[in-house]
C-alpha atoms as a PDB file:
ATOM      1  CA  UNK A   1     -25.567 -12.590   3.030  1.00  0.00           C
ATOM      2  CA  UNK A   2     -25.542 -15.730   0.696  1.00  0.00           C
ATOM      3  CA  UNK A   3     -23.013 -18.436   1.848  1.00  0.00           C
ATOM      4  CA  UNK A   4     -22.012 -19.195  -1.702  1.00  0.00           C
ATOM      5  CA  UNK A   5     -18.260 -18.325  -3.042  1.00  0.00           C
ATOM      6  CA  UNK A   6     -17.755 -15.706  -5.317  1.00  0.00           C
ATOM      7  CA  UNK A   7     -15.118 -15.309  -7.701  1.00  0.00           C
ATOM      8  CA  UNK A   8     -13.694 -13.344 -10.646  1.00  0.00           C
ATOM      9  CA  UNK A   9     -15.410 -13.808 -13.605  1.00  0.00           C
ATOM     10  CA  UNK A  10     -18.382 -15.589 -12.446  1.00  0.00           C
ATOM     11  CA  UNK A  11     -21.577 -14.094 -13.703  1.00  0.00           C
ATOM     12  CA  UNK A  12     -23.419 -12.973 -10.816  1.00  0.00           C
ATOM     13  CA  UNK A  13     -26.843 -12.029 -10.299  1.00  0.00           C
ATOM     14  CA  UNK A  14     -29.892 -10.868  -7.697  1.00  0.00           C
ATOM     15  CA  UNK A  15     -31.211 -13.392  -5.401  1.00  0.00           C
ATOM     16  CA  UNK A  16     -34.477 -14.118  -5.679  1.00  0.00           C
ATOM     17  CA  UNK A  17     -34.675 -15.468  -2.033  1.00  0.00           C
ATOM     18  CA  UNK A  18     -33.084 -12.063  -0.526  1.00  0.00           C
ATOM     19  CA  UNK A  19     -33.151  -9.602  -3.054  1.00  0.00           C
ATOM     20  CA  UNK A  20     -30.245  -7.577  -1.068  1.00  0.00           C
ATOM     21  CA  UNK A  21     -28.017 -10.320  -2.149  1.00  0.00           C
ATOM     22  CA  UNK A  22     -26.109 -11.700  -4.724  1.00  0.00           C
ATOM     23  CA  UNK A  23     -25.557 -14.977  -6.033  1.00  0.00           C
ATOM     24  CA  UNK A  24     -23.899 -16.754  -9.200  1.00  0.00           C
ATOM     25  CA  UNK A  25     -26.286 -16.431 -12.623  1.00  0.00           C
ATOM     26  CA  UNK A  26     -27.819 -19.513 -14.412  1.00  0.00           C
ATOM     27  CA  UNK A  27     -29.783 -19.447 -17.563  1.00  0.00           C
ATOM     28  CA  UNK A  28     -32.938 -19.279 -14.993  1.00  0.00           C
ATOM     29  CA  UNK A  29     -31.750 -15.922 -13.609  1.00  0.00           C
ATOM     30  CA  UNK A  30     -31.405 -14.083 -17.371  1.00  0.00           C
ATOM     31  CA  UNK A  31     -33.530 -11.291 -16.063  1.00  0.00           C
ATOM     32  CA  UNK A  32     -32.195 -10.505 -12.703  1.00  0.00           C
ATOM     33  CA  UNK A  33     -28.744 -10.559 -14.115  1.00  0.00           C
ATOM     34  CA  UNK A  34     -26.392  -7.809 -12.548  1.00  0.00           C
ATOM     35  CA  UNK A  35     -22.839  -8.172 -14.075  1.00  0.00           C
ATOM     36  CA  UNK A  36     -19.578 -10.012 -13.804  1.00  0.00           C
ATOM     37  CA  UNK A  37     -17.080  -9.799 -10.705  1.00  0.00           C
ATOM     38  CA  UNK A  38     -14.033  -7.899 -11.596  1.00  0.00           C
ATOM     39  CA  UNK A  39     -10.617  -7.766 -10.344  1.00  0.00           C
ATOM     40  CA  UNK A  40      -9.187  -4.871 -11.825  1.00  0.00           C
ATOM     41  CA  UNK A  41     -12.306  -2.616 -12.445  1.00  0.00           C
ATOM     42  CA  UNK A  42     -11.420   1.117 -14.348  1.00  0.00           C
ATOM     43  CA  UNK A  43     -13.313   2.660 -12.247  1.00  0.00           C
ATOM     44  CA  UNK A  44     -14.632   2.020  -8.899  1.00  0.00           C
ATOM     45  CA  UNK A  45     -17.756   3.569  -7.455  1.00  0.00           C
ATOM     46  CA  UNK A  46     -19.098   3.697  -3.891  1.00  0.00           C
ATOM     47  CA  UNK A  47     -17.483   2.444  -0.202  1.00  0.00           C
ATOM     48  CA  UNK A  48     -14.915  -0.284  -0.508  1.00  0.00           C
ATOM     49  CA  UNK A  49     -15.707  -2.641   2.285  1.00  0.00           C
ATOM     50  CA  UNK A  50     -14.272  -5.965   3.356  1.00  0.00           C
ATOM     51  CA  UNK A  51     -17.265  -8.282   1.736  1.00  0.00           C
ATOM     52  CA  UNK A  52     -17.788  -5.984  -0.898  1.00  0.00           C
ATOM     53  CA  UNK A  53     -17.467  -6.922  -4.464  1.00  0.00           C
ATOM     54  CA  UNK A  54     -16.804  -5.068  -7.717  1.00  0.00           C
ATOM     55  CA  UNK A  55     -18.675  -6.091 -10.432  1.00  0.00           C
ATOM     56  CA  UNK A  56     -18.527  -5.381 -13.944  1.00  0.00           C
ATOM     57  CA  UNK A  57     -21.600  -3.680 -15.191  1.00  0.00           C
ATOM     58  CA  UNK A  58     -20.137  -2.971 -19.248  1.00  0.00           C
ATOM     59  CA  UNK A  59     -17.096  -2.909 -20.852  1.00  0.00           C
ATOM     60  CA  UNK A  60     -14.047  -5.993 -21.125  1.00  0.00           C
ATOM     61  CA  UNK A  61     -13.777  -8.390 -18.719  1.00  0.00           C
ATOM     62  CA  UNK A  62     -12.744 -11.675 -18.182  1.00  0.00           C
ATOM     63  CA  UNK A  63     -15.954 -14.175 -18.091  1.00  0.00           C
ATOM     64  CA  UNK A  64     -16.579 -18.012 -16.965  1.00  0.00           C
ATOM     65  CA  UNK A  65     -18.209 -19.464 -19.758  1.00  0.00           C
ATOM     66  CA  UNK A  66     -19.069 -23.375 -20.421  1.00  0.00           C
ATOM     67  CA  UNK A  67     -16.140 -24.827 -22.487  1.00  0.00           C
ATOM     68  CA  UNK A  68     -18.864 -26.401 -24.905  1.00  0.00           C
ATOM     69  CA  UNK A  69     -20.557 -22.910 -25.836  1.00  0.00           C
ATOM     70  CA  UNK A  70     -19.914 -21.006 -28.609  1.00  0.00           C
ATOM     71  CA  UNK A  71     -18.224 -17.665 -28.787  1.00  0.00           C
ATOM     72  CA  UNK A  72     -19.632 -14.642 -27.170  1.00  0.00           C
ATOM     73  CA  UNK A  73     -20.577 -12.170 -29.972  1.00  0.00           C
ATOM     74  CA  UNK A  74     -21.681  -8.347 -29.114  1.00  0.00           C
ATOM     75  CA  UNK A  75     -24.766  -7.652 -27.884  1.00  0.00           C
ATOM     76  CA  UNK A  76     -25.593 -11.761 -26.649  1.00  0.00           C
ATOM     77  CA  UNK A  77     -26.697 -12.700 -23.308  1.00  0.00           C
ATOM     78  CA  UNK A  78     -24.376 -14.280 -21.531  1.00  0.00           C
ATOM     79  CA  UNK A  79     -26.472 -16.864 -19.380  1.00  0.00           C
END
């Protein structure tokens, strides 16, 4: 598994490197973008394990976003 800290709200995505993996998204990664790591998902779907992480794949959730940007709108990407 990656090394790299993950935390809520960062936009995560598949590693290129080790495609079993995750990693944080960059504008490079818009395609292999998975979702958003949530902290109080609605629902939660397969094994809960101690490195596991829920991610976001629709709905609300809180995002990191560069303070400079402008506002997420529906429907834009968000890296």
């Amino acid at each position: 598994p990656s090394s790299e800290v993950l935390e809520a709200a960062d936009v995560i995505s598949i590693d290129s490197a080790n495609p079993v993996t995750i990693k944080k998204g960059s504008q490079a990664d818009g395609q292999k973008v998975i979702g958003i790591i949530s902290t109080q998902p609605g629902i939660t779907l397969g094994t809960e394990t101690p490195n596991a992480y829920k991610v976001a794949l629709a709905g609300r959730v809180p995002v990191k976003i560069d303070p400079n940007s402008a506002a997420i709108q529906a429907g834009d990407f968000v890296v």
